[in-house]
Protein backbone atom coordinates (compact mmCIF):
# COMPACT_ATOMS: atom_id res chain seq x y z
CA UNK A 1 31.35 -32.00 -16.53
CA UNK A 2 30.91 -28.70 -14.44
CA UNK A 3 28.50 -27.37 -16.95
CA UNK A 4 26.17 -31.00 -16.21
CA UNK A 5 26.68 -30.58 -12.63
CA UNK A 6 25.54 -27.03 -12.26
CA UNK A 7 22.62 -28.42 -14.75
CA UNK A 8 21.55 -30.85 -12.34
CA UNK A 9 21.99 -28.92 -9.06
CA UNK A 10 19.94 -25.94 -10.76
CA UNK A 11 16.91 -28.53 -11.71
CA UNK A 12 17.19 -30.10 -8.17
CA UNK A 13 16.81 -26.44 -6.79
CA UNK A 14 13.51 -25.78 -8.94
CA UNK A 15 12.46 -28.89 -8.14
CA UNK A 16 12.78 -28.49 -4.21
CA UNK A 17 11.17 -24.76 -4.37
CA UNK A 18 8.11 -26.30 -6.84
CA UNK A 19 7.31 -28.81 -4.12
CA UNK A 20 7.74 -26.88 -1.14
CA UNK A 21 5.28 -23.71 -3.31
CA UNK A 22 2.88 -26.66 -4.18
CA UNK A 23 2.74 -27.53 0.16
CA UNK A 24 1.94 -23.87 0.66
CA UNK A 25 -0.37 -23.44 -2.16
CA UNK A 26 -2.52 -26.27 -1.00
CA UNK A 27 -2.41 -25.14 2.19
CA UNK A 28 -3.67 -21.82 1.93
CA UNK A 29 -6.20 -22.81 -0.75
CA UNK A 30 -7.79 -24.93 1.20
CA UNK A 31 -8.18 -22.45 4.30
CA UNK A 32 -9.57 -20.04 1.96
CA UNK A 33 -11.43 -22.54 -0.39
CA UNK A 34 -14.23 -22.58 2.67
CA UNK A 35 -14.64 -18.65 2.54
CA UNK A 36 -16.18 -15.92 0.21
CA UNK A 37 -13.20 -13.55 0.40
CA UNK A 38 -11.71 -13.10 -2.69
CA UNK A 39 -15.19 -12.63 -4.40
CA UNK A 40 -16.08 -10.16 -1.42
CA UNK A 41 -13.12 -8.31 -2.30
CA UNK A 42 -13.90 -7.95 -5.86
CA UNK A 43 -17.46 -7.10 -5.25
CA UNK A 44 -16.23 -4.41 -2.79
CA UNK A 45 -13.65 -3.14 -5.13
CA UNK A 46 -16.06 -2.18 -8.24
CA UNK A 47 -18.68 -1.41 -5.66
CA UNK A 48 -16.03 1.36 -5.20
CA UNK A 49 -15.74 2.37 -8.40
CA UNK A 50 -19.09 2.90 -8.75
CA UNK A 51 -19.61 5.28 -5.76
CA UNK A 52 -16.64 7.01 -7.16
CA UNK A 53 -18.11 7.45 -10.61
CA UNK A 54 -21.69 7.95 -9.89
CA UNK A 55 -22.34 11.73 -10.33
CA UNK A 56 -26.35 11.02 -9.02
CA UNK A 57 -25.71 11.93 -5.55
CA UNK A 58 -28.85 9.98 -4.14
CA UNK A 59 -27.35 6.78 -6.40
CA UNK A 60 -23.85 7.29 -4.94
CA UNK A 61 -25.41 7.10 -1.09
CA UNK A 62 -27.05 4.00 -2.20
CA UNK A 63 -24.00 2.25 -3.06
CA UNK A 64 -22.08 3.51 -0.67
CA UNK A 65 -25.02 2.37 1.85
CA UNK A 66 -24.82 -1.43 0.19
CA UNK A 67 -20.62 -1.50 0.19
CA UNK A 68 -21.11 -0.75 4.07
CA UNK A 69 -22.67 -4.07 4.39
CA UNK A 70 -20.07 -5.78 1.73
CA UNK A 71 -17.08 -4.58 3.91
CA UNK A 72 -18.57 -5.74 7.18
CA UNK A 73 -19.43 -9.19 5.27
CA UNK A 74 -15.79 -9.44 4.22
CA UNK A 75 -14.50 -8.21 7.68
CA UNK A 76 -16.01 -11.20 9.07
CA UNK A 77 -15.06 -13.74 6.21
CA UNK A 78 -11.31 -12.86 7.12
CA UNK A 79 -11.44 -12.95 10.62
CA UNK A 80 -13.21 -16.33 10.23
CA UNK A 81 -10.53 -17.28 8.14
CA UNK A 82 -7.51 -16.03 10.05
CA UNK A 83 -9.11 -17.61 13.08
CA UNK A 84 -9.03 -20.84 11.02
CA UNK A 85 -5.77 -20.58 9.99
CA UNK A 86 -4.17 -20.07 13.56
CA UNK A 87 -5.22 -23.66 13.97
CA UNK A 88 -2.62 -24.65 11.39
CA UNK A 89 0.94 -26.53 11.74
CA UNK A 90 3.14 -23.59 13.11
CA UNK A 91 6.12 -25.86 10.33
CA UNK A 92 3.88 -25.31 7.93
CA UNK A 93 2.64 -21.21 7.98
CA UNK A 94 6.45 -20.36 8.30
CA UNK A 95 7.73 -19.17 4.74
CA UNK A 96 10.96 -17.08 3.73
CA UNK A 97 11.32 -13.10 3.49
CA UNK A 98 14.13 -13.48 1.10
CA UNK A 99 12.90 -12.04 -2.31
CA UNK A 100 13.52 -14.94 -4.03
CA UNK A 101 12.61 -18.81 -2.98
CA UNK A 102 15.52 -20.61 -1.51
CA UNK A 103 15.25 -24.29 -0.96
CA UNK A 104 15.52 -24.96 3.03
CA UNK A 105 15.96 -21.48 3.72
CA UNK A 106 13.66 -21.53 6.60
CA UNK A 107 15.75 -24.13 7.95
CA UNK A 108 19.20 -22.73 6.93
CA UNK A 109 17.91 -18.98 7.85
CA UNK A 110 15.36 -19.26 10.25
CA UNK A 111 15.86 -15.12 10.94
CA UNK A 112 14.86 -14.45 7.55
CA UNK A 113 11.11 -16.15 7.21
CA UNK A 114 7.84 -15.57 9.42
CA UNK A 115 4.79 -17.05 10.27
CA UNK A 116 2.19 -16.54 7.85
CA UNK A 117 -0.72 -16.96 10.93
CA UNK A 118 0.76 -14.06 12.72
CA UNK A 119 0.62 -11.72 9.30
CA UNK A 120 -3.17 -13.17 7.89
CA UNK A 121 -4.02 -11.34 11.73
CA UNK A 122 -2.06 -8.29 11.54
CA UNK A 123 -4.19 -7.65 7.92
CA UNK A 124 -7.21 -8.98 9.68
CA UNK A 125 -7.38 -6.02 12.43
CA UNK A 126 -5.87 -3.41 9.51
CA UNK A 127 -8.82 -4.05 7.48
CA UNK A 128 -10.91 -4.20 10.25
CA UNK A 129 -9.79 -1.07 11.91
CA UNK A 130 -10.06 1.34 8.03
CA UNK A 131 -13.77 -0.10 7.58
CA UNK A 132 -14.49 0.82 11.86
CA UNK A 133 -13.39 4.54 10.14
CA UNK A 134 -11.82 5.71 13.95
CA UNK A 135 -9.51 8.01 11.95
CA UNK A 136 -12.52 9.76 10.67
CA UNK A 137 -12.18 9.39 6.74
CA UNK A 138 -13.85 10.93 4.17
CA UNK A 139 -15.53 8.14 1.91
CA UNK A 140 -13.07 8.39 -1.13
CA UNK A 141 -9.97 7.93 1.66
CA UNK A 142 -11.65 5.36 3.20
CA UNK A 143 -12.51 3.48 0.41
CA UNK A 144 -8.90 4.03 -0.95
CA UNK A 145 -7.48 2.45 1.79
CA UNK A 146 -9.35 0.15 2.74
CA UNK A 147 -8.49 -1.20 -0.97
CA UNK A 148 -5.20 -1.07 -0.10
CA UNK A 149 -4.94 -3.04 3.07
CA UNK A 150 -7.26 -5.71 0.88
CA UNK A 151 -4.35 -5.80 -1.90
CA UNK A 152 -1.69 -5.87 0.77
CA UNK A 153 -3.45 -8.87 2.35
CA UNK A 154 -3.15 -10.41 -1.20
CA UNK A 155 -0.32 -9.70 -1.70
CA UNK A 156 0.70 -12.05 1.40
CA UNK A 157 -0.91 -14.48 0.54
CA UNK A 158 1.27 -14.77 -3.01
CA UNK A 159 4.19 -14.21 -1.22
CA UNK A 160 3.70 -17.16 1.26
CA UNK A 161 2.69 -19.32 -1.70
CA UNK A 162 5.61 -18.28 -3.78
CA UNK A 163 8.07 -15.51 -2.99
CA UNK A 164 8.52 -11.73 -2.75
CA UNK A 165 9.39 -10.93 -6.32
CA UNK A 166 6.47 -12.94 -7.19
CA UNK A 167 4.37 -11.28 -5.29
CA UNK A 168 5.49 -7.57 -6.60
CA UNK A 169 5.16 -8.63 -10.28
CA UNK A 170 1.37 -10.57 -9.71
CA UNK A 171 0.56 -7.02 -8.02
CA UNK A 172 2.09 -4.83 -10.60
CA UNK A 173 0.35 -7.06 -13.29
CA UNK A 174 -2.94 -7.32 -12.11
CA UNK A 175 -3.58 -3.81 -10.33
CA UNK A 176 -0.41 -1.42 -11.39
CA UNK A 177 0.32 -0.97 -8.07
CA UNK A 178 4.27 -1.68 -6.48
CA UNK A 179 4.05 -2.60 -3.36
CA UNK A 180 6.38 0.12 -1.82
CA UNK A 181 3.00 2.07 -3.46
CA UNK A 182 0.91 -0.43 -1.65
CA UNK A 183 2.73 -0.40 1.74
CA UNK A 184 2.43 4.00 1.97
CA UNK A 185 -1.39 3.24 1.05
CA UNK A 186 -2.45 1.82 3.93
CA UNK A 187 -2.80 2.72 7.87
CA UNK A 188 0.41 3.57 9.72
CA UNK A 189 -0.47 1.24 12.05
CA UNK A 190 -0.65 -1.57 9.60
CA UNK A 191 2.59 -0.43 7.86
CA UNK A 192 4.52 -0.19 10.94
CA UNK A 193 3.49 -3.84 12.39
CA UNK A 194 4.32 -5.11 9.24
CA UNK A 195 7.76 -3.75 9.08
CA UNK A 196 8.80 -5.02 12.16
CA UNK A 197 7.26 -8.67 11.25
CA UNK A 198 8.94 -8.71 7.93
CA UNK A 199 11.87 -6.27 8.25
């Protein structure tokens, strides 16, 4: 009988944490459904590459010269978009810092979640303030991390949609990158303001 019971709260648990992931998902996917950013960030990321490995120096300041207008494209998609999503349901952009999804932990813990509104604008200025260069960066350094901040902002995004140790495995998958890695990769000014919003 305790074996069935456990059974049944355990399904009840993923079934609570599928819906409330599904609410986010669709959410977020619709914000970003009306922008360009996730194919600006690809386009910016091998546009990278290729200024890295192009040994043609008059080629490399070409592409370099064409990824200046990609980043200030994508700067713009994503302050678009995080102006558009500070118009959403303050409910609805909170989500849970615990690594793992906890049904009703935002209501149960309400210390341990944040407002996903307040984070989509902290990456806004970081990746708008690495592509303004004020810190002077070579090229290669800038390019490095203004990658980073980009991944970071992913990485966000699939940890509002689903949860931290989600998050860390999609980014390990897809770009063999932790995200301790990730966090010392971008500005300090980004790192520290995201600290203190996430603990």
């Amino acid at each position: 009988m305790d074996i069935l019971l456990f059974c049944t709260a355990a399904f009840a648990v993923v079934l609570l944490n599928r819906y409330a992931q599904a609410q986010r998902i669709a959410l977020l996917s619709s914000e970003l459904g009306k922008f360009q950013i996730e194919k600006l960030m690809e386009t910016t990321a091998d546009g990278y590459l290729r200024a890295l490995g192009e040994s043609d120096l008059l080629r490399r300041t070409q592409i370099w010269n064409m990824l200046s207008q990609a980043e200030s494209t994508l700067c713009g998609q994503i302050q678009a978009f995080t102006l558009a999503f500070a118009q959403c349901d303050q409910v609805a952009t909170r989500f849970s810092t615990l690594p793992v999804a906890v049904p009703f932990a935002i209501r149960w813990l309400p210390f341990a979640s944040a407002d996903m509104r307040a984070l989509v604008a902290l990456h806004a200025h970081g990746v708008a303030a690495v592509a303004q260069n004020h810190a002077g960066l070579s090229q290669k350094d800038r390019a490095f991390m203004f990658t980073a901040e980009l991944l970071l902002f992913q990485h966000s995004c699939h940890w509002f949609c689903r949860s931290k140790v989600t998050a860390n495995a999609r980014m390990v998958a897809r770009h063999k990158t932790p995200h301790a890695q990730l966090l010392a990769s971008v500005s300090a000014q980004t790192r520290t303001a995201y600290l203190q919003l996430l603990g």
